[in-house]
C-alpha atoms as a PDB file:
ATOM      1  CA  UNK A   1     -18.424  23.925  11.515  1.00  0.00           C
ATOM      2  CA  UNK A   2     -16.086  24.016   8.105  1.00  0.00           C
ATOM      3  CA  UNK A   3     -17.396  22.113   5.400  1.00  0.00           C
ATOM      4  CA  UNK A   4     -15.114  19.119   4.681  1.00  0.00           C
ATOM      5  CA  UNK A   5     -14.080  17.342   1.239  1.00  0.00           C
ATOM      6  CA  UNK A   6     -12.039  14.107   1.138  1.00  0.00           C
ATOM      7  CA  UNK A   7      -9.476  14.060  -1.571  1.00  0.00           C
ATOM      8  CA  UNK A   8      -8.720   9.998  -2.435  1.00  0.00           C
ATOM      9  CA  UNK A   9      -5.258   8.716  -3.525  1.00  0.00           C
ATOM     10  CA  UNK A  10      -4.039   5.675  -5.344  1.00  0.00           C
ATOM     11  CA  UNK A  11      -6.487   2.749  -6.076  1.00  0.00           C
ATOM     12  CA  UNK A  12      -7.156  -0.198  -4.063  1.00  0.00           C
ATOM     13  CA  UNK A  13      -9.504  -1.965  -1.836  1.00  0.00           C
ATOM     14  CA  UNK A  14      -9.166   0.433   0.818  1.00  0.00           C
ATOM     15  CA  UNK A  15      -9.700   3.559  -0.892  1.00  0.00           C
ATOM     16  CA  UNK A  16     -12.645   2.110  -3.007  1.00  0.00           C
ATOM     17  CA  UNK A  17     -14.003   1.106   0.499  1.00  0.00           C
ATOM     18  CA  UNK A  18     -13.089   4.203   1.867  1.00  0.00           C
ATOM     19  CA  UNK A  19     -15.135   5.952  -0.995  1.00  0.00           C
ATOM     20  CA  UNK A  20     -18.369   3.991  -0.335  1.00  0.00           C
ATOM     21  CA  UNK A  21     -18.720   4.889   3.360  1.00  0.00           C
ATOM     22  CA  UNK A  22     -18.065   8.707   2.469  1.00  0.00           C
ATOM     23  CA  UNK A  23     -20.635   8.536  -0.446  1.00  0.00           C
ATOM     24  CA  UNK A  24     -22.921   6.734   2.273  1.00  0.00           C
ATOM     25  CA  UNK A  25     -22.547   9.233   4.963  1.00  0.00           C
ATOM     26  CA  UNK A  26     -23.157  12.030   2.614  1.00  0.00           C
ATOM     27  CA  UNK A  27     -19.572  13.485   2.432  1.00  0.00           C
ATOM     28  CA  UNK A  28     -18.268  15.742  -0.431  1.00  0.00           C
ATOM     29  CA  UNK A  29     -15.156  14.061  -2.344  1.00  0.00           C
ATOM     30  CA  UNK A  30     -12.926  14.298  -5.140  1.00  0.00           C
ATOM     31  CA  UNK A  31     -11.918  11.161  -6.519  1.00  0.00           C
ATOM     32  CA  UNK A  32      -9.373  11.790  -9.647  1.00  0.00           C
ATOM     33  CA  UNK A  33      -8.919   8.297 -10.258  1.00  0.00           C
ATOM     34  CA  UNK A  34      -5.440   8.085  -9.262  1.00  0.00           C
ATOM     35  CA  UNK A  35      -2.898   5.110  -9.205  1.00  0.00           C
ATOM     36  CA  UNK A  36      -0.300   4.050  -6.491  1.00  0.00           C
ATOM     37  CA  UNK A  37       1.847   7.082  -5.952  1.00  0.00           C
ATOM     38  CA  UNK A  38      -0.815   9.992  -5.882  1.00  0.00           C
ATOM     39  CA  UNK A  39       0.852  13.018  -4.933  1.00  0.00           C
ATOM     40  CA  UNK A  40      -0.739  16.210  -3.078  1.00  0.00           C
ATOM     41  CA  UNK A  41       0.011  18.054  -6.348  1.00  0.00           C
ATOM     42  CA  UNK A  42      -2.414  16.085  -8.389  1.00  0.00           C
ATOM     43  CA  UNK A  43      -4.989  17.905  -6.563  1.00  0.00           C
ATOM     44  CA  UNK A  44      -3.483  21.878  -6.634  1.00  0.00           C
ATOM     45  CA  UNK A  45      -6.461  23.457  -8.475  1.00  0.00           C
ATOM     46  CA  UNK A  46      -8.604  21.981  -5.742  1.00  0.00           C
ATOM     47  CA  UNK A  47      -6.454  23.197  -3.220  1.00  0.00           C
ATOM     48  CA  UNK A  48      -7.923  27.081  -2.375  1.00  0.00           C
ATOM     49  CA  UNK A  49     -11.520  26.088  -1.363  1.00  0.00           C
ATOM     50  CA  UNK A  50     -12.595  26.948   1.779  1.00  0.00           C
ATOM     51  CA  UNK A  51     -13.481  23.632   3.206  1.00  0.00           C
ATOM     52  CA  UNK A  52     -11.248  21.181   5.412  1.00  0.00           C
ATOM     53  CA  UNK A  53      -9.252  18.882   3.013  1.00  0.00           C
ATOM     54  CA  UNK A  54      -8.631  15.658   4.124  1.00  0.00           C
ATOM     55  CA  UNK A  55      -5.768  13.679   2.085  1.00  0.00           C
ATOM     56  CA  UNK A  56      -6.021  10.480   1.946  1.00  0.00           C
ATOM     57  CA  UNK A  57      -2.304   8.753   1.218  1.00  0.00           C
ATOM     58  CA  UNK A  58      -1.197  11.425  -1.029  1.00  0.00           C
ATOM     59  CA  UNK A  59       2.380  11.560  -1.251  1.00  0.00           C
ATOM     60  CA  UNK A  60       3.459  15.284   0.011  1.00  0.00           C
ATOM     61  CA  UNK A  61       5.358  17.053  -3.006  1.00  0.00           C
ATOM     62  CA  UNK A  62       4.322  20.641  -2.095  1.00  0.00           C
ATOM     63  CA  UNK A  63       3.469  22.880   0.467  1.00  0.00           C
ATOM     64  CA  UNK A  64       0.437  21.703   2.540  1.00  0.00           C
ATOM     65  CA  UNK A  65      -2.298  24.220   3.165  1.00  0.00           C
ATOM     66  CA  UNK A  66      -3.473  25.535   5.694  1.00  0.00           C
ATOM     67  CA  UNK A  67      -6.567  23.699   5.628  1.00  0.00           C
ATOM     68  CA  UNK A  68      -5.118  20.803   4.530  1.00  0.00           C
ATOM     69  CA  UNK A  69      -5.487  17.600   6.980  1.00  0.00           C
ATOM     70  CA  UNK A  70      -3.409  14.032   5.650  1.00  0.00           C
ATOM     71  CA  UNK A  71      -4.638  10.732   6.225  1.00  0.00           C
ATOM     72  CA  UNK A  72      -2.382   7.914   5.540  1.00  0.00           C
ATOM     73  CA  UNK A  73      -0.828   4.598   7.516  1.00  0.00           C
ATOM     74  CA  UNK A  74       2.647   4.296   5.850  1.00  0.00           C
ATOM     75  CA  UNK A  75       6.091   5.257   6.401  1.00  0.00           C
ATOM     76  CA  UNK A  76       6.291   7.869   9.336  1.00  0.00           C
ATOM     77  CA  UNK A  77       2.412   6.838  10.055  1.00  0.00           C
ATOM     78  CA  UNK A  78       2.409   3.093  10.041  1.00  0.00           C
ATOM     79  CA  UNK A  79       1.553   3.760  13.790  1.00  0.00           C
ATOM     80  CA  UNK A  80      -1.435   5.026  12.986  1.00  0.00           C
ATOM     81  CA  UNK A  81      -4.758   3.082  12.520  1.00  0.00           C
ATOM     82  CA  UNK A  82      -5.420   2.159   8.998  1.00  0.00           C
ATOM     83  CA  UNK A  83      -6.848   5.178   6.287  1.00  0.00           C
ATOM     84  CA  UNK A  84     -10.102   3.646   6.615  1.00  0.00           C
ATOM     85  CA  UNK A  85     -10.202   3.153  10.704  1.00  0.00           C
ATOM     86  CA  UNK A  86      -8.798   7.117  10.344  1.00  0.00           C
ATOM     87  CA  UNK A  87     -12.510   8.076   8.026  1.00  0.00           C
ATOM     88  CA  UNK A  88     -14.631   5.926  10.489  1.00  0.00           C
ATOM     89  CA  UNK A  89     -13.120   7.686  13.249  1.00  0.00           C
ATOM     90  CA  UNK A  90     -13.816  11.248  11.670  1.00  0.00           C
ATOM     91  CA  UNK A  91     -17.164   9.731  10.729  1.00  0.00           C
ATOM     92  CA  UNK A  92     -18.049   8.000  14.025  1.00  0.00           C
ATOM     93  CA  UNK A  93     -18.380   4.849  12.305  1.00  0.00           C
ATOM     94  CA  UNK A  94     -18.325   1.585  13.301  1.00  0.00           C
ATOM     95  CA  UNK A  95     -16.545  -0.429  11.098  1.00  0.00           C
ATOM     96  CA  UNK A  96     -18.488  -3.923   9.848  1.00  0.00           C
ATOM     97  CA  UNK A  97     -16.441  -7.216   9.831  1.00  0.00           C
ATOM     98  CA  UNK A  98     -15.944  -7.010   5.942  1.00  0.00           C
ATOM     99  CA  UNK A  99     -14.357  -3.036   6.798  1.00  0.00           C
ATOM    100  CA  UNK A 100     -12.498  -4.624   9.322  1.00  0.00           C
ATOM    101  CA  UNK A 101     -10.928  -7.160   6.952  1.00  0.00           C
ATOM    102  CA  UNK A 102     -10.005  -4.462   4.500  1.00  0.00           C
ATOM    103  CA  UNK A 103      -8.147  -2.346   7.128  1.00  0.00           C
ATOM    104  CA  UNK A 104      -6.593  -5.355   8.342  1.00  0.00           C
ATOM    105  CA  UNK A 105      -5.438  -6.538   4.485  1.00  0.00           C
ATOM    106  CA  UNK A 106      -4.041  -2.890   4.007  1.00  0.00           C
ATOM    107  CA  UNK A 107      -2.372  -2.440   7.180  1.00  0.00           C
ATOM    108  CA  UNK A 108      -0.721  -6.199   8.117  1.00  0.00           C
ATOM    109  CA  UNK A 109      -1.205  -7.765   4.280  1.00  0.00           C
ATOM    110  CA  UNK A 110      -2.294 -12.232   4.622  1.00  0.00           C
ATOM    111  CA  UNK A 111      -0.270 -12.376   7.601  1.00  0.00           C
ATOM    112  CA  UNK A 112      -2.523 -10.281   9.375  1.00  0.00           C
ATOM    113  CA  UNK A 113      -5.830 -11.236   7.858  1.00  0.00           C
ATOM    114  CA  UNK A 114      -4.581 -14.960   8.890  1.00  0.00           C
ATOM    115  CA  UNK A 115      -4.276 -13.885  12.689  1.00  0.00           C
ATOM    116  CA  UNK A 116      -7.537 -11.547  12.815  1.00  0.00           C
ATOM    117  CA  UNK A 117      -8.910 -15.017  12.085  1.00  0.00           C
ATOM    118  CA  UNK A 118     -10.214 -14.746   8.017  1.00  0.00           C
ATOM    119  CA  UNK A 119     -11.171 -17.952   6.333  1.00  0.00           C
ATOM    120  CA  UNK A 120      -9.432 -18.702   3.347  1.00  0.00           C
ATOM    121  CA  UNK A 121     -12.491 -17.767   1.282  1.00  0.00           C
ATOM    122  CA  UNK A 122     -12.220 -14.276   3.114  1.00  0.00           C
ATOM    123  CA  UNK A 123      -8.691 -14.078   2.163  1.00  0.00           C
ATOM    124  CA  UNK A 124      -8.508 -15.536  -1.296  1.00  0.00           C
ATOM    125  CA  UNK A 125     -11.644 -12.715  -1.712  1.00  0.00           C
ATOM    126  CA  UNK A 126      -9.928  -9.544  -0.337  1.00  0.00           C
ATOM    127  CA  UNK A 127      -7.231 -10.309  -1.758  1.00  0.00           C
ATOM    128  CA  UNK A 128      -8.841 -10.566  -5.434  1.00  0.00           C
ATOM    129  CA  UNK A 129     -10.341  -7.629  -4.706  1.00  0.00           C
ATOM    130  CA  UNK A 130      -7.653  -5.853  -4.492  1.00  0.00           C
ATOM    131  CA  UNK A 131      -5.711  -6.522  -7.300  1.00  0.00           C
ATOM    132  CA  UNK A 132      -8.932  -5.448  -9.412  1.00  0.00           C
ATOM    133  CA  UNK A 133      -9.147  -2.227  -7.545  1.00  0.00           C
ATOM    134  CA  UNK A 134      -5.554  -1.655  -8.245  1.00  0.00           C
ATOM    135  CA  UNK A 135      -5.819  -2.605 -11.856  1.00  0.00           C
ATOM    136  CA  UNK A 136      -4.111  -5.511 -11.990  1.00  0.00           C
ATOM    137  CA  UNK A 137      -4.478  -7.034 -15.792  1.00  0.00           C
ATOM    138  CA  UNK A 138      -4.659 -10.535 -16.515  1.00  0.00           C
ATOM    139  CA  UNK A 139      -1.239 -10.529 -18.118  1.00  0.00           C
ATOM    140  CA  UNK A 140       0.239  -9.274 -14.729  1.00  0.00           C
ATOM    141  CA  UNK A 141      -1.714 -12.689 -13.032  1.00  0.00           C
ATOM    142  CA  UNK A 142      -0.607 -15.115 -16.259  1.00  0.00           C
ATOM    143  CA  UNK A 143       3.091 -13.422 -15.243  1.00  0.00           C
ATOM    144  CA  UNK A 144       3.280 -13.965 -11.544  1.00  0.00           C
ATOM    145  CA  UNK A 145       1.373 -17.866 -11.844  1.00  0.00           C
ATOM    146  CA  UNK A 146       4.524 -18.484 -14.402  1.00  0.00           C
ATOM    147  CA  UNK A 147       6.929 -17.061 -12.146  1.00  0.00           C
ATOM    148  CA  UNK A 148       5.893 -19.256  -9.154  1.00  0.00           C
ATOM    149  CA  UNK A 149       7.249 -22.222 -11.485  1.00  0.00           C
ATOM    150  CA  UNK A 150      10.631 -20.451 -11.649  1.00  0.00           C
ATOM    151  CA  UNK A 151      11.615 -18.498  -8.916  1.00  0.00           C
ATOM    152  CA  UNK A 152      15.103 -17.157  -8.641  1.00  0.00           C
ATOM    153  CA  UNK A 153      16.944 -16.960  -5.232  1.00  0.00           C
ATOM    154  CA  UNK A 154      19.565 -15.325  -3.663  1.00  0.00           C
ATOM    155  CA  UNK A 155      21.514 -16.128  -0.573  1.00  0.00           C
ATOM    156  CA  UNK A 156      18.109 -18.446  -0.298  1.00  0.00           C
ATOM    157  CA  UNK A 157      16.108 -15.708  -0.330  1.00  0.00           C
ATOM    158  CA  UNK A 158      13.916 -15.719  -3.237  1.00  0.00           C
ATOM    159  CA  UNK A 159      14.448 -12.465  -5.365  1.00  0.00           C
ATOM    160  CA  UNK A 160      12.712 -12.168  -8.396  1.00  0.00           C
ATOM    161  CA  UNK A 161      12.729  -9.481 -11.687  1.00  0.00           C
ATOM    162  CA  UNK A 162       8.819  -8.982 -11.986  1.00  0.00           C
ATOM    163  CA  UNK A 163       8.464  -6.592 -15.286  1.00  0.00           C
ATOM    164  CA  UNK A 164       5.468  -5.585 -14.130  1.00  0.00           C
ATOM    165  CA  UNK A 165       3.620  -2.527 -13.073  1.00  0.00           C
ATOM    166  CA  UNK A 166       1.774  -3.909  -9.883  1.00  0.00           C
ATOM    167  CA  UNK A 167       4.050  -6.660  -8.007  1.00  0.00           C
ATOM    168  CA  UNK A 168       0.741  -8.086  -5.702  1.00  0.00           C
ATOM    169  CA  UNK A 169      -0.207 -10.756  -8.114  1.00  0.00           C
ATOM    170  CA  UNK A 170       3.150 -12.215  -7.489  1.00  0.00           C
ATOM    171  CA  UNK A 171       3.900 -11.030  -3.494  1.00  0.00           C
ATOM    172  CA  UNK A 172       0.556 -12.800  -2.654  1.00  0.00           C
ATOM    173  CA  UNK A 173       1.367 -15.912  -3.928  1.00  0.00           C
ATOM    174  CA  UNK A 174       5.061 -15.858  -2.540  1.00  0.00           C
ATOM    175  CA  UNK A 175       3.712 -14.730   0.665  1.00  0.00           C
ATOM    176  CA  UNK A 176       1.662 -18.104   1.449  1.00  0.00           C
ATOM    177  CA  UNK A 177       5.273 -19.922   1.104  1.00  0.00           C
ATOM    178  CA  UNK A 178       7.471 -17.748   2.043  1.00  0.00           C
ATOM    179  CA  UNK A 179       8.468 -15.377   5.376  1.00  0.00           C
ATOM    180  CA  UNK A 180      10.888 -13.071   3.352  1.00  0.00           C
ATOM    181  CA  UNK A 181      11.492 -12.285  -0.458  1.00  0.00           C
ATOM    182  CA  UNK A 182      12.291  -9.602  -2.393  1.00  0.00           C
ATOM    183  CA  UNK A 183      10.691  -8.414  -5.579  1.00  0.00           C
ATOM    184  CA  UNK A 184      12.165  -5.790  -8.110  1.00  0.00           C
ATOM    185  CA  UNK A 185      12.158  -4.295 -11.597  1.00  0.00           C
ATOM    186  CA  UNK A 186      14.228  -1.105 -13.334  1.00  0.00           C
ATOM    187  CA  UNK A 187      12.271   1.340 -10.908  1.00  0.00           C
ATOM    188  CA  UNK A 188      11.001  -0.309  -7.400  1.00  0.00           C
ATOM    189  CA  UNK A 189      12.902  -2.970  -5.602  1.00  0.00           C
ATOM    190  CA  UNK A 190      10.513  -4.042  -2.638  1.00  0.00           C
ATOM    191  CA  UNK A 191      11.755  -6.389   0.202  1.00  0.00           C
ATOM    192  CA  UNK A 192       8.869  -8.480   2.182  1.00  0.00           C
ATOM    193  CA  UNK A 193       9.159  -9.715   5.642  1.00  0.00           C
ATOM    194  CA  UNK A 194      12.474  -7.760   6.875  1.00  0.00           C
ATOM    195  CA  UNK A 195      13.208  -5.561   9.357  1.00  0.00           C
ATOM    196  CA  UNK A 196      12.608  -2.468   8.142  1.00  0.00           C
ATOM    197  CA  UNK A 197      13.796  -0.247  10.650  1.00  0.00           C
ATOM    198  CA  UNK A 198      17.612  -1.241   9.555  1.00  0.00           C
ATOM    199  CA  UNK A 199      16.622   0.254   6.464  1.00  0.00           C
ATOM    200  CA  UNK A 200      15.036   3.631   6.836  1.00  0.00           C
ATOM    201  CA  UNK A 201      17.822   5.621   7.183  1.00  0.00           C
ATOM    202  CA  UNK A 202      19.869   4.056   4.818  1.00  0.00           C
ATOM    203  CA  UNK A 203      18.110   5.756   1.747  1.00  0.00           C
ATOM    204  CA  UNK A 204      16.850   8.976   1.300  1.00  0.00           C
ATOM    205  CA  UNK A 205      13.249   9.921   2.042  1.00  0.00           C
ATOM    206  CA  UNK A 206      12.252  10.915  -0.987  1.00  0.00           C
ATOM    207  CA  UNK A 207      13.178   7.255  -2.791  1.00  0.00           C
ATOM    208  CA  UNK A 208      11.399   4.668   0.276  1.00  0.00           C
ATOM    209  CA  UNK A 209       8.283   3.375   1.107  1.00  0.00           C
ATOM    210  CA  UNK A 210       7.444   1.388   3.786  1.00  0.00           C
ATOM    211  CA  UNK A 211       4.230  -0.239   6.038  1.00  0.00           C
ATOM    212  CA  UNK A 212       2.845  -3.437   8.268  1.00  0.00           C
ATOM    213  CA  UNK A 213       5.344  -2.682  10.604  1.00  0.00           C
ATOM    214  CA  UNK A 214       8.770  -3.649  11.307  1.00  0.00           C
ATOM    215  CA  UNK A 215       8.737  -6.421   9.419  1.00  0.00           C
ATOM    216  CA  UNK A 216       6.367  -5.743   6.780  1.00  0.00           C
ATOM    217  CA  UNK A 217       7.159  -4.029   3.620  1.00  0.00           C
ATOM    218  CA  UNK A 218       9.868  -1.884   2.353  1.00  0.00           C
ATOM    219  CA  UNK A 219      10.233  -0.222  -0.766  1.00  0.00           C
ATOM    220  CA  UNK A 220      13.535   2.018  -2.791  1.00  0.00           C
ATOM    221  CA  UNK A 221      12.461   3.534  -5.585  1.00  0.00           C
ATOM    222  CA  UNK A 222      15.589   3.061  -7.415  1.00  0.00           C
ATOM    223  CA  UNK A 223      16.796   0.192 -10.311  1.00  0.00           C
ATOM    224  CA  UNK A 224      19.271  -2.152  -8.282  1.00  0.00           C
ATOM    225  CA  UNK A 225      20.684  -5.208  -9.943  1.00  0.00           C
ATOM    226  CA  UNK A 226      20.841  -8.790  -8.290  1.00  0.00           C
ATOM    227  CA  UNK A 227      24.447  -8.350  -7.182  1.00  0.00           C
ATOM    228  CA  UNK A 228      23.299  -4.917  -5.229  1.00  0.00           C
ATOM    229  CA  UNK A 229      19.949  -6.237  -3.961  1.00  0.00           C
ATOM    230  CA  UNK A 230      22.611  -9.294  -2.803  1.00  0.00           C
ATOM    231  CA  UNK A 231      24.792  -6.696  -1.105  1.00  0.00           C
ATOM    232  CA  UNK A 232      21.442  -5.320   0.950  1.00  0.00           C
ATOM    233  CA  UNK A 233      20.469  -8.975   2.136  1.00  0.00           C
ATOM    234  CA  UNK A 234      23.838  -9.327   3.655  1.00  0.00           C
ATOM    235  CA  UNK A 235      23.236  -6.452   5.653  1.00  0.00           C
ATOM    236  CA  UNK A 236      19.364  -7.062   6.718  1.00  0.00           C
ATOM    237  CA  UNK A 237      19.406 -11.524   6.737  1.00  0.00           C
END
């Protein structure tokens, strides 16, 4: 049997997760540090060994090798188990209840943890830990706690600028009040709680993002002002 090496992507609660239970079952990986967004390129000088690569959410911006294998749950794969149900699988691993509640946080967000049956410690915990896996600074909390106070709306959907780098400190408060809102800055505009599949093909590939399922998350990767972002709610309310 090939030797196998996992190669991590972007930061968060599952992939720090994800990291343990490799390191615990004795499995080679690279780990570059990477934020949200890691792209198969990041890792091209690891890219001619010899062992089975396994990719986990790396953005494809180059030809795969041969020996290349990608893990991920989002856009085309958000049919697929979560990344880390994916490594217990290859692992045959049973996944404890805390595992569990990270696959369930990554795949189907509060909603989801909610149904499973979390507590609210559980929840307010995952959730915490997740923003510090992702890096989320205290400005970025300060931000979204002060933007809860003065939310803006449109078409009574709340839509608000967030300035920000990571957009959870604000979606996870939002998403305890509210089924649908939109978030956006000059690069991402991401819509919560909408059917995504009226979306897909609407943008191209290379600029969306999407996961949880049809009514999850979905993200365009381009700067769209409130009168646009008003135009797309027309279309999707």
């Amino acid at each position: 049997m090939k030797n196998r090496c996992f190669l991590l992507g972007g930061q968060d609660l599952e992939m720090v997760t994800i990291k343990k239970l490799l390191t615990q079952y004795g499995e080679k990986v690279i780990d570059l540090n990477l934020s949200w967004g890691a792209k198969l390129s990041d890792y091209k000088e690891y890219l001619d060994s010899k062992d089975t690569l396994y990719g986990i959410e790396l953005e494809i911006d180059m030809e795969i090798p041969s020996n290349f294998i990608p893990i991920d749950h989002h856009n085309e794969q958000q049919h697929l188990p979560s990344s880390i149900q994916q490594i217990a699988n290859i692992l045959n691993h049973q996944l404890s209840r805390e595992e569990e509640l990270v696959s369930i946080n990554d795949t189907q967000y509060i909603k989801g943890l909610q149904k499973y049956g979390a507590t609210n410690i559980e929840i307010t915990r995952i959730r915490n830990e997740d923003r510090l896996a992702q890096g989320v600074s205290k400005e970025e909390e300060n931000a979204a706690t002060l933007a809860m106070k003065n939310l803006k709306r449109v078409h009574s959907i709340v839509c608000h600028y967030f300035n920000y780098q990571h957009f959870s400190p604000l979606s996870d408060q939002l998403s305890l009040e509210h089924e649908k809102f939109v978030i956006y800055n000059n690069k991402i505009t991401l819509f919560y709680g909408f059917d995504t599949s009226i979306l897909i093909g609407n943008y191209p590939r290379k600029n969306i993002f999407y996961g949880g399922g049809n009514f999850g998350f979905f993200g365009i990767k381009e700067n769209f002002n409130e009168n646009q972002i008003s135009t797309i709610l027309k279309g999707i309310e």
